[in-house]
Protein backbone atom coordinates (compact mmCIF):
# COMPACT_ATOMS: atom_id res chain seq x y z
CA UNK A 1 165.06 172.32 166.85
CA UNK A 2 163.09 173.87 169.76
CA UNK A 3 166.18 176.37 170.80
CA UNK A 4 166.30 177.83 167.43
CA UNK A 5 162.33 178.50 167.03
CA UNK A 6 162.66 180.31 170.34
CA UNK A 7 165.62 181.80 169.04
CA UNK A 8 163.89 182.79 165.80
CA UNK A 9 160.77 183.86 167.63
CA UNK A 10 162.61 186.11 170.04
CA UNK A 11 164.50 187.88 166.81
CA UNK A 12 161.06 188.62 165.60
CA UNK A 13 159.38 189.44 168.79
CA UNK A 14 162.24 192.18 169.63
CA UNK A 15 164.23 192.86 166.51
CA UNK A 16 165.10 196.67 168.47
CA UNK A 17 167.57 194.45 171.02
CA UNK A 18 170.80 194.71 170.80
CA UNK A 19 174.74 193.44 172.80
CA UNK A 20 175.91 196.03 174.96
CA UNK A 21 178.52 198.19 173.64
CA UNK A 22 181.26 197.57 176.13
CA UNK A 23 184.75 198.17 176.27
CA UNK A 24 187.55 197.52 178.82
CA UNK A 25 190.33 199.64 180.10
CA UNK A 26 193.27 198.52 182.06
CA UNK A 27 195.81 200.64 184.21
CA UNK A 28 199.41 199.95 182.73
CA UNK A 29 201.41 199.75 184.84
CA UNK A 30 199.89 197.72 187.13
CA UNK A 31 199.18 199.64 190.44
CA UNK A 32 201.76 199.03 193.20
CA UNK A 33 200.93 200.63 196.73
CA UNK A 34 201.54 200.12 200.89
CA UNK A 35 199.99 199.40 203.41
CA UNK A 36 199.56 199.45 206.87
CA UNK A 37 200.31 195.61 207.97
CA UNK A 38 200.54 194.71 212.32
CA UNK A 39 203.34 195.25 214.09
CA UNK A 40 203.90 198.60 212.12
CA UNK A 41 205.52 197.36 209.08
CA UNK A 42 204.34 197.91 205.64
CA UNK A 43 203.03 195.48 203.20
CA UNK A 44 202.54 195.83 199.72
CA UNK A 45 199.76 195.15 196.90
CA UNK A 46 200.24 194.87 193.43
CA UNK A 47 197.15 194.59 191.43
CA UNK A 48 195.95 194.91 188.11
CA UNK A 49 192.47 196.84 187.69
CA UNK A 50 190.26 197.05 184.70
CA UNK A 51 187.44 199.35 184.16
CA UNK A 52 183.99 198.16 182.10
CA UNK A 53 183.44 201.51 179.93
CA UNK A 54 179.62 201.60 179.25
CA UNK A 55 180.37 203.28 175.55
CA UNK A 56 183.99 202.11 173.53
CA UNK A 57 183.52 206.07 171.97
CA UNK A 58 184.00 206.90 176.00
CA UNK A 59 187.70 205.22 176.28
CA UNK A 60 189.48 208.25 175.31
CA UNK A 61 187.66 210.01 177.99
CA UNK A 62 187.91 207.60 180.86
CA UNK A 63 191.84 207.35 179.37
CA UNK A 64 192.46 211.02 180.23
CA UNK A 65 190.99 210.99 183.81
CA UNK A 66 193.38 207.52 184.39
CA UNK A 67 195.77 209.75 186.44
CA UNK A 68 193.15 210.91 189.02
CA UNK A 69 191.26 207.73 189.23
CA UNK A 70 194.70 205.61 189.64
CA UNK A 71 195.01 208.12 192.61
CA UNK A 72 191.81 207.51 194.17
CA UNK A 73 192.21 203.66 193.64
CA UNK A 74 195.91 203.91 195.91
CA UNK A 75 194.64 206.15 198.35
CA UNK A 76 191.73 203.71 199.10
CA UNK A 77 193.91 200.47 199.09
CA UNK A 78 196.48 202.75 201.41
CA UNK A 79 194.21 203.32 204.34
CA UNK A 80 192.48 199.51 204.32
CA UNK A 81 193.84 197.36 207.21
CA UNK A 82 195.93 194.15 206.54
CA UNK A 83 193.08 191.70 207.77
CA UNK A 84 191.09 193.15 204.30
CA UNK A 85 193.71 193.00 202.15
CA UNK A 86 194.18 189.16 203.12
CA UNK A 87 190.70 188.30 203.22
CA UNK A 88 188.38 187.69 199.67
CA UNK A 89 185.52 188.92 201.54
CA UNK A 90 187.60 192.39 202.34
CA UNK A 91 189.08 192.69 199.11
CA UNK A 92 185.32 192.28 197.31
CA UNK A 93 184.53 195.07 200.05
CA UNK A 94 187.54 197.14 198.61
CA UNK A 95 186.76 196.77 195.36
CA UNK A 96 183.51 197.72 195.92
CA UNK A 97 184.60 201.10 197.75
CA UNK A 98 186.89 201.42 194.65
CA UNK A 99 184.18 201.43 191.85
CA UNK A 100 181.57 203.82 193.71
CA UNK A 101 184.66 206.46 193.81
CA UNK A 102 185.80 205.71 190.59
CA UNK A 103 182.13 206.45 189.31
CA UNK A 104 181.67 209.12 191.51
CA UNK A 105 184.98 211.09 190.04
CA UNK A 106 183.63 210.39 186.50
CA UNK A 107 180.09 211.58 187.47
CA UNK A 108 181.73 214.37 188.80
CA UNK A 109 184.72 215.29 185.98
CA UNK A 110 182.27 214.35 182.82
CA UNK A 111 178.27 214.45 184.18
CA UNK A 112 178.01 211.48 182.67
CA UNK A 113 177.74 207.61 183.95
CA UNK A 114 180.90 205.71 182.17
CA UNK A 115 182.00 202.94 184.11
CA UNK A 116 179.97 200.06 184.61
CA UNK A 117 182.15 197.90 186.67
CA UNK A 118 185.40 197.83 188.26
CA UNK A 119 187.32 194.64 188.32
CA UNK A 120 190.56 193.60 190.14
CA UNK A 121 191.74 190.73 187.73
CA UNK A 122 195.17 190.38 189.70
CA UNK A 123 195.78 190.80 193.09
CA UNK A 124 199.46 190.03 194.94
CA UNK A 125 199.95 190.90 198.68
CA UNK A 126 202.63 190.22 200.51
């Protein structure tokens, strides 16, 4: 009975708050791309990446600059070394790298702040 009096009492206390409006977008296909492993060979990722859109309205938006973000998402995972790709700690790094550029190319193409957060949900390296 106590959790829904607090409940209640929060509901009164700020009846102005409200859930985020978020909605998700995913890259289909799922991005494919080298890189450099030792030895000189090439290794491959294939990962799956979904963006947090701040706004649902804003999907349309962030849907039309897909090509050039998809870009900048490759290019980034092409020039990492293999110890980064194999690592969790490297590939949080990468991912990291990936969302300020992703938000930076949206700040850039729009003016506005879409993306909230970038999100690998699949990653396969070989």
């Amino acid at each position: 009975m106590k959790k829904v009096v607090t409940f209640v009492c929060c509901l009164l206390l700020f009846p102005t708050v409200q859930a985020a409006d978020y909605a998700y977008f995913g890259f289909e296909p799922q991005i494919v791309t080298n890189y450099v492993a030792t030895k000189k060979k090439l290794g491959y990722v294939r990962l799956s990446v979904e963006l947090m859109v701040a706004d649902g309205d804003n999907l349309e938006v962030v849907e039309h600059h897909a090509p050039l973000l998809r870009d900048a998402i490759i290019d980034i995972i092409g020039k990492q070394p293999e110890a980064k790709i194999k690592s969790i700690k490297g590939r949080n790094e990468i991912r990291k790298q990936c969302e300020e550029k992703v938000k930076s190319l949206l700040k850039q193409e729009t003016g506005q702040e879409l993306i909230k957060k970038l999100l690998f949900t699949q990653w396969l390296d070989d």
